[in-house]
Protein backbone atom coordinates (compact mmCIF):
# COMPACT_ATOMS: atom_id res chain seq x y z
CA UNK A 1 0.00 0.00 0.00
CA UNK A 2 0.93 3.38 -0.56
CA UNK A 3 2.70 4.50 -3.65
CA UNK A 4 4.90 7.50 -5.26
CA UNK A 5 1.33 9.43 -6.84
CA UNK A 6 -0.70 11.72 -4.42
CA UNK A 7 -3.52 9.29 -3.79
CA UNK A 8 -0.42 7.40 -1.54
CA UNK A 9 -3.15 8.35 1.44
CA UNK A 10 -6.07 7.08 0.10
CA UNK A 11 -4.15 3.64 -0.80
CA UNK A 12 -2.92 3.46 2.77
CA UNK A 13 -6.55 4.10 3.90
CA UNK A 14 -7.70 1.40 1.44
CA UNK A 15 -4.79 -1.25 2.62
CA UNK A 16 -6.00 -0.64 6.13
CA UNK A 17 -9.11 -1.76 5.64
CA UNK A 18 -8.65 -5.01 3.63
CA UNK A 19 -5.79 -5.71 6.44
CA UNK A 20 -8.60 -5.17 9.33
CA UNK A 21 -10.83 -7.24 7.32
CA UNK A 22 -9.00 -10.46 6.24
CA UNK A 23 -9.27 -13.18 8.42
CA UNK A 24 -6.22 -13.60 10.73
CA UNK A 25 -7.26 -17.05 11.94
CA UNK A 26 -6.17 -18.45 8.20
CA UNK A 27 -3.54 -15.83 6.93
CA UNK A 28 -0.18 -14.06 8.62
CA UNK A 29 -0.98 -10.07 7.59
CA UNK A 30 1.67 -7.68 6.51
CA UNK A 31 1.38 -4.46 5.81
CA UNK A 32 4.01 -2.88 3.68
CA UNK A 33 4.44 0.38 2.65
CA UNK A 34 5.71 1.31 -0.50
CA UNK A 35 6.65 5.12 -0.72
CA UNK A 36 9.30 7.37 -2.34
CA UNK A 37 11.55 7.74 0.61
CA UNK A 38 11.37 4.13 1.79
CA UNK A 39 9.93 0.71 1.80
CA UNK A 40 8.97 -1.12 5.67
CA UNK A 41 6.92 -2.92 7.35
CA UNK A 42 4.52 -1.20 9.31
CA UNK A 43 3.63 -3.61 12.58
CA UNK A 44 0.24 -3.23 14.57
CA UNK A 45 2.46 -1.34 16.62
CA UNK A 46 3.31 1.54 13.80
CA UNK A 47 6.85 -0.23 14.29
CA UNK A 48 8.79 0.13 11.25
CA UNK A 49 11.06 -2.66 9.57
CA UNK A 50 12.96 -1.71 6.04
CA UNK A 51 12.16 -3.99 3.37
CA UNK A 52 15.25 -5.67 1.36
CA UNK A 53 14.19 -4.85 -2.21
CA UNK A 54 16.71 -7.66 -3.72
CA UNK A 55 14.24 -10.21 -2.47
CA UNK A 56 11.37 -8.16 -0.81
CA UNK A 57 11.95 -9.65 2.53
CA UNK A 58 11.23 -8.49 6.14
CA UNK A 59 14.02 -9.15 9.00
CA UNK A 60 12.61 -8.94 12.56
CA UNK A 61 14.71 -9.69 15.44
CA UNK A 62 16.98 -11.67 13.06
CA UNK A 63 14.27 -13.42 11.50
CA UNK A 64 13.37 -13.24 7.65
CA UNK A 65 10.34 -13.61 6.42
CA UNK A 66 9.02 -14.26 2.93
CA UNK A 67 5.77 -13.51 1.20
CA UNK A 68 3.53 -16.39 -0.22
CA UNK A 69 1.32 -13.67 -2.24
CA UNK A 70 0.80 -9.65 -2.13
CA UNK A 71 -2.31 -8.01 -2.47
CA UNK A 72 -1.37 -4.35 -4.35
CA UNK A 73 -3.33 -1.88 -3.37
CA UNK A 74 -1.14 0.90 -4.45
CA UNK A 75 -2.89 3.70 -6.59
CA UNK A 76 -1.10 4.78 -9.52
CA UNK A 77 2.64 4.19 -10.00
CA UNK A 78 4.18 1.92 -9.11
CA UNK A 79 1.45 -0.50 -8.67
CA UNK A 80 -1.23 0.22 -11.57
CA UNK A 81 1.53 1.25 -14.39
CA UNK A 82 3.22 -2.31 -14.15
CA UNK A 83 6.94 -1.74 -12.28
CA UNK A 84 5.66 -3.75 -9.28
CA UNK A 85 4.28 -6.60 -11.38
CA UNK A 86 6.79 -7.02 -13.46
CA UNK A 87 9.08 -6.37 -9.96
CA UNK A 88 6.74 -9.53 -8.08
CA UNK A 89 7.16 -11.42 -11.60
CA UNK A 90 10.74 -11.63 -11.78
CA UNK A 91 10.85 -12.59 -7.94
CA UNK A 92 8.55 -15.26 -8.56
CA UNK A 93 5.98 -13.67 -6.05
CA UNK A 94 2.14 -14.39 -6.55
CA UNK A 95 0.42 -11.02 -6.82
CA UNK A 96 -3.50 -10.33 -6.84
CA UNK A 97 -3.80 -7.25 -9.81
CA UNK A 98 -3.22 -8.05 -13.48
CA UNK A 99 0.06 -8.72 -14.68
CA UNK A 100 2.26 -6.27 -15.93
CA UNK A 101 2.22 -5.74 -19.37
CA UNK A 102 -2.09 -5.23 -19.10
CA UNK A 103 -1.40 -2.70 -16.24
CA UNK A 104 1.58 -0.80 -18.25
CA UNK A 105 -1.05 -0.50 -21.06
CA UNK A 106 -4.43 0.39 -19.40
CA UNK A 107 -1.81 2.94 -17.47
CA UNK A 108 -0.99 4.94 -20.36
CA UNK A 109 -4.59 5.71 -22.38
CA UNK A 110 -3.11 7.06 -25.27
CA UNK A 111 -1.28 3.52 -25.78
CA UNK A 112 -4.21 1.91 -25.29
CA UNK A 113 -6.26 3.24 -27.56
CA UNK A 114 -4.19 2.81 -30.55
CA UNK A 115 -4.48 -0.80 -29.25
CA UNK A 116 -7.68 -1.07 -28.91
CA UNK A 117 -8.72 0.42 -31.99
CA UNK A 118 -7.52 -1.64 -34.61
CA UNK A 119 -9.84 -4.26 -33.16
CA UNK A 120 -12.98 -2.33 -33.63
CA UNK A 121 -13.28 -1.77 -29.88
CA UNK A 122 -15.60 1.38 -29.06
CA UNK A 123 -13.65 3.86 -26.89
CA UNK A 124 -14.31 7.24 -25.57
CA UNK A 125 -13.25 9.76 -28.07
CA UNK A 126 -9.93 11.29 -26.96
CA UNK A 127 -7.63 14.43 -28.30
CA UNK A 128 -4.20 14.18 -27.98
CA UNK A 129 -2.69 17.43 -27.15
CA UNK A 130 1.46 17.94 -27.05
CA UNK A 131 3.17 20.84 -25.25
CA UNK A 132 3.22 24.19 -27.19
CA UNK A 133 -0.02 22.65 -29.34
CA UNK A 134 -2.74 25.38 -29.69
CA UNK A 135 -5.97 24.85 -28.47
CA UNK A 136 -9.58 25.04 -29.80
CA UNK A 137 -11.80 24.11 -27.97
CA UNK A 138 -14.82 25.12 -30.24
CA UNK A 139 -13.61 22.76 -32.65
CA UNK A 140 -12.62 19.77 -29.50
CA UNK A 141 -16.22 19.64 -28.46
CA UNK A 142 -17.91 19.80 -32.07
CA UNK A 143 -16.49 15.97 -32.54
CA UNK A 144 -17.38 15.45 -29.42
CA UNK A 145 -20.30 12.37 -29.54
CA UNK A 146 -23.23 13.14 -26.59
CA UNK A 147 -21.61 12.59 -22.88
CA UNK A 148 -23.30 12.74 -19.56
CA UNK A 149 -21.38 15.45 -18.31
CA UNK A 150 -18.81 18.56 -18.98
CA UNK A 151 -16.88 19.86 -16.64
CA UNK A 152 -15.92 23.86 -17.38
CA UNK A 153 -12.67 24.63 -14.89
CA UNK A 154 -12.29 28.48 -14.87
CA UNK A 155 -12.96 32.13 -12.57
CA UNK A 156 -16.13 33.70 -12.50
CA UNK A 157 -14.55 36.52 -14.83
CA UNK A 158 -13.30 34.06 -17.20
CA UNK A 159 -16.19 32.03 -18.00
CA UNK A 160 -17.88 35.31 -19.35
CA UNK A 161 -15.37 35.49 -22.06
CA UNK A 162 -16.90 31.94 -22.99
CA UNK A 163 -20.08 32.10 -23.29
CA UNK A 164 -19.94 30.24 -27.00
CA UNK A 165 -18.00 27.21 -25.81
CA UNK A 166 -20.78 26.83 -22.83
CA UNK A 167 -23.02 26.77 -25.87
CA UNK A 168 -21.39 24.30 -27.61
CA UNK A 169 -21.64 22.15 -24.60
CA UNK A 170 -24.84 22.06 -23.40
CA UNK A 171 -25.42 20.50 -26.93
CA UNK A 172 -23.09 17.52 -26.28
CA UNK A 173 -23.95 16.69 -22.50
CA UNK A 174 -26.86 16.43 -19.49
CA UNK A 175 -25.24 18.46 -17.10
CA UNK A 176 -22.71 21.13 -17.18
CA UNK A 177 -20.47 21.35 -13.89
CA UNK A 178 -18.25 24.49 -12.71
CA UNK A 179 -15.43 23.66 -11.48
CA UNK A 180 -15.81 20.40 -10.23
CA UNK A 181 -16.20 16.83 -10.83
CA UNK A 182 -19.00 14.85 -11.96
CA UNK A 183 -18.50 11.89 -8.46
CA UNK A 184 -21.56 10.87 -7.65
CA UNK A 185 -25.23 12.15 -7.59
CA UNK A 186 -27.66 13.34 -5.96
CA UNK A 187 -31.49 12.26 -5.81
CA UNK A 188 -33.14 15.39 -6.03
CA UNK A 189 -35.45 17.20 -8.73
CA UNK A 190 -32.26 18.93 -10.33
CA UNK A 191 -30.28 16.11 -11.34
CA UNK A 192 -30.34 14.82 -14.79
CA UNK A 193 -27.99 11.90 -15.22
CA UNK A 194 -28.12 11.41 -18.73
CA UNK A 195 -27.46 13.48 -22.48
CA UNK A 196 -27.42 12.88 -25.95
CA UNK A 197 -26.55 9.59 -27.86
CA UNK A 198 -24.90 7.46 -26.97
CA UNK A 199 -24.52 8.58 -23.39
CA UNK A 200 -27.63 7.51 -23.24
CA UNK A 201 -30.32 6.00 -25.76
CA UNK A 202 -32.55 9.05 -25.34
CA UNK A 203 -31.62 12.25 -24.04
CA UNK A 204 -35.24 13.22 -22.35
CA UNK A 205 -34.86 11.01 -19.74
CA UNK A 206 -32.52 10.60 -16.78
CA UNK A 207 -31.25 7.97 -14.66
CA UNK A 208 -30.96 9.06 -11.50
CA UNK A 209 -33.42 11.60 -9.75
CA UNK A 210 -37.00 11.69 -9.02
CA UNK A 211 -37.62 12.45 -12.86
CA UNK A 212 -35.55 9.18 -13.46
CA UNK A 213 -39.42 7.64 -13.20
CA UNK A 214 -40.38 8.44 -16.83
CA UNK A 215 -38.11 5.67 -18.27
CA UNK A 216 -40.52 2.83 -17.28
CA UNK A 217 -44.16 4.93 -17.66
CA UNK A 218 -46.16 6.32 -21.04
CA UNK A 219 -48.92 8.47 -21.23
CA UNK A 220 -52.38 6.88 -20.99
CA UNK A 221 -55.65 8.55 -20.50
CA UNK A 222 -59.10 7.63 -19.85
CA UNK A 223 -61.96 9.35 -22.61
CA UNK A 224 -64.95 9.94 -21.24
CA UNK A 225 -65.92 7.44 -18.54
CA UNK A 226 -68.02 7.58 -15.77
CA UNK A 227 -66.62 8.75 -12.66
CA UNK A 228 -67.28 6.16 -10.67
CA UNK A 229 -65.22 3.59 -13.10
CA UNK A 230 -62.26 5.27 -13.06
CA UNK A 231 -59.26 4.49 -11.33
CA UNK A 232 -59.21 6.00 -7.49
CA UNK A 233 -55.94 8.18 -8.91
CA UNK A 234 -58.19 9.82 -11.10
CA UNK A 235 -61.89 9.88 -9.53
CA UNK A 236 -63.64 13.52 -8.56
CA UNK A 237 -63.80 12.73 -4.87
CA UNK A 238 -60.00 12.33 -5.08
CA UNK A 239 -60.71 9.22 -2.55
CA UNK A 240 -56.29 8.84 -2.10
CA UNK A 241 -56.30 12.81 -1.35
CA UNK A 242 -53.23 12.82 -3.66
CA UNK A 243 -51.85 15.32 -5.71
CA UNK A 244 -53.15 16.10 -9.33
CA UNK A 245 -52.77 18.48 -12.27
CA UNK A 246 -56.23 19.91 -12.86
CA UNK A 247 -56.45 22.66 -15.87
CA UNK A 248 -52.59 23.33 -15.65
CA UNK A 249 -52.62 23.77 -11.70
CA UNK A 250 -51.83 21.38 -8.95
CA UNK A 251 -54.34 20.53 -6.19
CA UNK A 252 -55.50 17.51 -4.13
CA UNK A 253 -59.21 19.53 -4.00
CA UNK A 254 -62.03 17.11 -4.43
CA UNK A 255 -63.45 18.24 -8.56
């Protein structure tokens, strides 16, 4: 656990908890951290003991111990870019993520792609952009295909300058987001979790929310029956005391 990226923390965090919840009746738990500035073994203690990288041993009190398997939970390099499986490989040490030419490849997404598409494999469309490249972003989002979101990263005074690339966007996605991030949402009336093909197969609809209803329902009406035949939704006496649309207003009045 651990690694060289910023998300080091939450891969510590994550470590911690399969380590708490793996069964120590059946399995001897080690937790090694794998940072920058060193490699150890962190005891239940918070006792630390270096790691010999030739062999990735632990020596305690003049005792070494081998690994029978490591489970990576590392975030980004070197445990999802494929040094530490190709590391484990060549010591001959089971490991639990893919091996390391798969996670060298899904690592880099520009390699991957060019992999990927020779095969006829669909892929989110990507722009490659170099240092010193100019960029248009009218012209990035017109090939854009339909995406659930777009995320606009700029100062209140900037976006002003913008207004035509906001434009441009709310043609190609559900939900525009200032500055921010489109993790998770929220159930409420607001959120529309969907946008034009193919982010989803019809852009009126959404998937999450209390509008997310309209997916599985159709209009249906009844013509002209008596009152008393009708559905109890849908009577005058309003038997439920529900809500209803009545001439373009909302009431739960009796009719």
């Amino acid at each position: 656990m651990g690694g060289y990226s910023s998300e080091y923390k939450i891969s510590l965090t994550s470590g911690n908890v399969v380590f708490n919840q793996l069964d120590k009746t059946k399995y001897n738990l080690f937790r090694i951290h794998i940072l920058p500035e060193k490699w150890v073994y962190v005891d239940e203690k918070d006792n630390e003991f270096p790691v010999n990288k030739h062999d990735f041993s632990v020596t305690i009190d003049g005792k070494t111990t081998f690994f029978d398997v490591v489970f990576n939970a590392i975030h980004g390099t070197p445990g999802e870019d494929g040094l530490l499986q190709a590391y484990f490989q060549l010591l001959g040490i089971p490991q639990t993520s893919c091996d390391y030419y798969q996670a060298a490849l899904t690592f880099n997404k520009r390699d991957l792609l060019s992999v990927l598409k020779p095969y006829g494999i669909k892929t989110a469309t990507s722009f490659y952009l170099n240092l010193g490249d100019n960029i248009n972003l009218e012209e990035i989002i017109s090939k854009l295909e339909g995406q659930l979101t777009g995320t606009i990263l700029a100062e209140k005074d900037e976006i002003k300058s913008y207004t035509t690339i906001v434009s441009l966007l709310q043609n190609r996605v559900g939900r525009i987001i200032f500055n921010g991030v489109p993790t998770g949402v929220e159930v409420c009336a607001a959120m529309v979790h969907g946008g034009p093909y193919p982010a989803s197969t019809d852009s009126r609809f959404t998937a999450v929310g209390i509008n997310s209803i309209k997916r599985w329902v159709r209009p249906f009406s009844f013509q002209s029956w008596p009152n008393e035949l009708l559905p109890n939704e849908l009577k005058n006496e309003n038997p439920l005391g529900i809500l209803r649309v009545v001439d373009g207003v909302q009431t739960s009045k009796n009719l």
